[in-house]
Protein backbone atom coordinates (compact mmCIF):
# COMPACT_ATOMS: atom_id res chain seq x y z
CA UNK A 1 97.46 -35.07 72.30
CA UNK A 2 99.20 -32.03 71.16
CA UNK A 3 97.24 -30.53 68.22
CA UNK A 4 93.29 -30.73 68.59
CA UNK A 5 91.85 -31.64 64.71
CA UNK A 6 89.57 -29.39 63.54
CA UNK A 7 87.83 -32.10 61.52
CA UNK A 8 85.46 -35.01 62.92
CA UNK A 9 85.34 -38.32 60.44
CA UNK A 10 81.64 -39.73 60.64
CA UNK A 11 80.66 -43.47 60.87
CA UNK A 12 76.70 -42.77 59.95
CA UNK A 13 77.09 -44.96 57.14
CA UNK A 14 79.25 -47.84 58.82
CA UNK A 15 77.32 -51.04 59.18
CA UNK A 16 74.31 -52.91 57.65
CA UNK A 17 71.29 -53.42 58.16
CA UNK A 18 67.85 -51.26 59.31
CA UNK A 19 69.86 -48.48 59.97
CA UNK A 20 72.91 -48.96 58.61
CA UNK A 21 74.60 -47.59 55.47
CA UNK A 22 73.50 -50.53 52.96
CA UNK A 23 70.09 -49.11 53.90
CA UNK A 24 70.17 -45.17 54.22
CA UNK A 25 73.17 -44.49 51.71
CA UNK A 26 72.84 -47.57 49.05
CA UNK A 27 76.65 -48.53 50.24
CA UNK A 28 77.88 -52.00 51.01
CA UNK A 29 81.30 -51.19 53.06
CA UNK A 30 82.14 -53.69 55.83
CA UNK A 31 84.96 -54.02 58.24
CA UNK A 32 87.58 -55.22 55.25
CA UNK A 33 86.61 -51.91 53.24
CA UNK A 34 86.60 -49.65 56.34
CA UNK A 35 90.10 -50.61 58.15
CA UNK A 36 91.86 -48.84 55.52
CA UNK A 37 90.07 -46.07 55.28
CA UNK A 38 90.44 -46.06 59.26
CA UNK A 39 94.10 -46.44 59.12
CA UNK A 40 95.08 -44.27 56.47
CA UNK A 41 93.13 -41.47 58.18
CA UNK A 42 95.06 -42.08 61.48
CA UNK A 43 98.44 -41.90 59.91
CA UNK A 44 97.52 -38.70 58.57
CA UNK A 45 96.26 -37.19 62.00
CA UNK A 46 92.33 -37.59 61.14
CA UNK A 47 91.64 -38.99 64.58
CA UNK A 48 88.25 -37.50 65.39
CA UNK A 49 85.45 -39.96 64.78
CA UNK A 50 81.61 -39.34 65.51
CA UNK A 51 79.47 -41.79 65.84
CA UNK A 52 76.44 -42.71 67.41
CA UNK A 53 74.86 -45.97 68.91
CA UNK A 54 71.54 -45.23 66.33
CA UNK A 55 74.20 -45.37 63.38
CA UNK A 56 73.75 -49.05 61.62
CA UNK A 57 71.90 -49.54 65.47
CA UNK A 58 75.09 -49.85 66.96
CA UNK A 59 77.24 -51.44 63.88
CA UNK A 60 79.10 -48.29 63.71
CA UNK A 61 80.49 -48.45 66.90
CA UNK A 62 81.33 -52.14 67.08
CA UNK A 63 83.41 -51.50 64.20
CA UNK A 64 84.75 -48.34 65.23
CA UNK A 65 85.86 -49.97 69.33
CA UNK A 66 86.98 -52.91 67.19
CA UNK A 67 89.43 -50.55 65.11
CA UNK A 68 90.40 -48.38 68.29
CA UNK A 69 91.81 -51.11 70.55
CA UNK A 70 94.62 -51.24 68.45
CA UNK A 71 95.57 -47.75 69.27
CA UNK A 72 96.85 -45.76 72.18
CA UNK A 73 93.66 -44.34 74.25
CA UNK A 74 95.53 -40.37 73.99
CA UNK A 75 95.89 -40.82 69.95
CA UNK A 76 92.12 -41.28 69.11
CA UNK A 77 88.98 -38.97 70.06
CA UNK A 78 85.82 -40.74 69.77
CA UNK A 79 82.11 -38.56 69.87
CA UNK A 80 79.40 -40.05 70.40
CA UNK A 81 75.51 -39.72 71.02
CA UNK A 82 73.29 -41.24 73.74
CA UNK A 83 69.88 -42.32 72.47
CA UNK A 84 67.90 -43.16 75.34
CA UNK A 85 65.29 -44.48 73.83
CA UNK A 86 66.82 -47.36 72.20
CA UNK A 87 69.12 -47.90 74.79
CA UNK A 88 69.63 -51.03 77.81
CA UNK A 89 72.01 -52.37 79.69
CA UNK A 90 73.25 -54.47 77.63
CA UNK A 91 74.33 -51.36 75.00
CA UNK A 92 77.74 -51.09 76.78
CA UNK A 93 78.87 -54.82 76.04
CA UNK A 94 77.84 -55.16 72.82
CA UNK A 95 79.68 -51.89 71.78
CA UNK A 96 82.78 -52.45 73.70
CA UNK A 97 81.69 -48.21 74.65
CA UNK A 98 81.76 -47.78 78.66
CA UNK A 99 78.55 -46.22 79.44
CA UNK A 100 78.50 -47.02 83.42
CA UNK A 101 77.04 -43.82 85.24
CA UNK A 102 74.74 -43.31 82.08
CA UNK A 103 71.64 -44.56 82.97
CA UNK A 104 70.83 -42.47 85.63
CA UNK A 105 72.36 -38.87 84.18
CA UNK A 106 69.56 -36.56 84.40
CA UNK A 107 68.18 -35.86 80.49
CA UNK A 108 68.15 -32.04 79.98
């Protein structure tokens, strides 16, 4: 990556559901809605995205992993924010996010 983008796209309001942005932000965006948005911010270098497993309780970043595979692993920055205390094991496979090494990181 050549150029580093000085501005982060957030996926708070991605997904549905108890946390998700039909509930906080009144919104009713799925995947159809959100892959263009995706997309079009791509193709015009907007390839930061924040997100968080808490946002839509992981929604957010099943979406996000499902829109990502498509691209090349140097052309998209992903941050994101460990919640321990809705976390398991099973987090990593139902995000598609590779959290091995996680569990045992000291919490500071």
């Amino acid at each position: 990556m050549k150029k580093q983008p000085s501005i982060a796209l957030g996926t708070w309001s991605w997904g549905k559901g108890m946390a998700g942005g039909d509930q906080v932000f009144g919104n009713n965006v799925g995947v159809a809605e959100l892959r263009p948005v995706f997309d079009e911010a791509m193709k015009n270098g907007l390839n930061l995205w924040d997100s968080a497993v808490v946002y839509g309780m992981g929604d957010s970043e099943t979406i996000l992993s499902a829109f990502t595979k498509e691209c090349k692993r140097e052309d998209v920055l992903i941050s994101t924010k460990f919640t321990p205390q809705i976390a398991d094991e099973t987090a990593a496979e139902e995000t598609g996010v590779d959290t091995r090494g996680s569990w045992e990181m000291p919490m500071i």
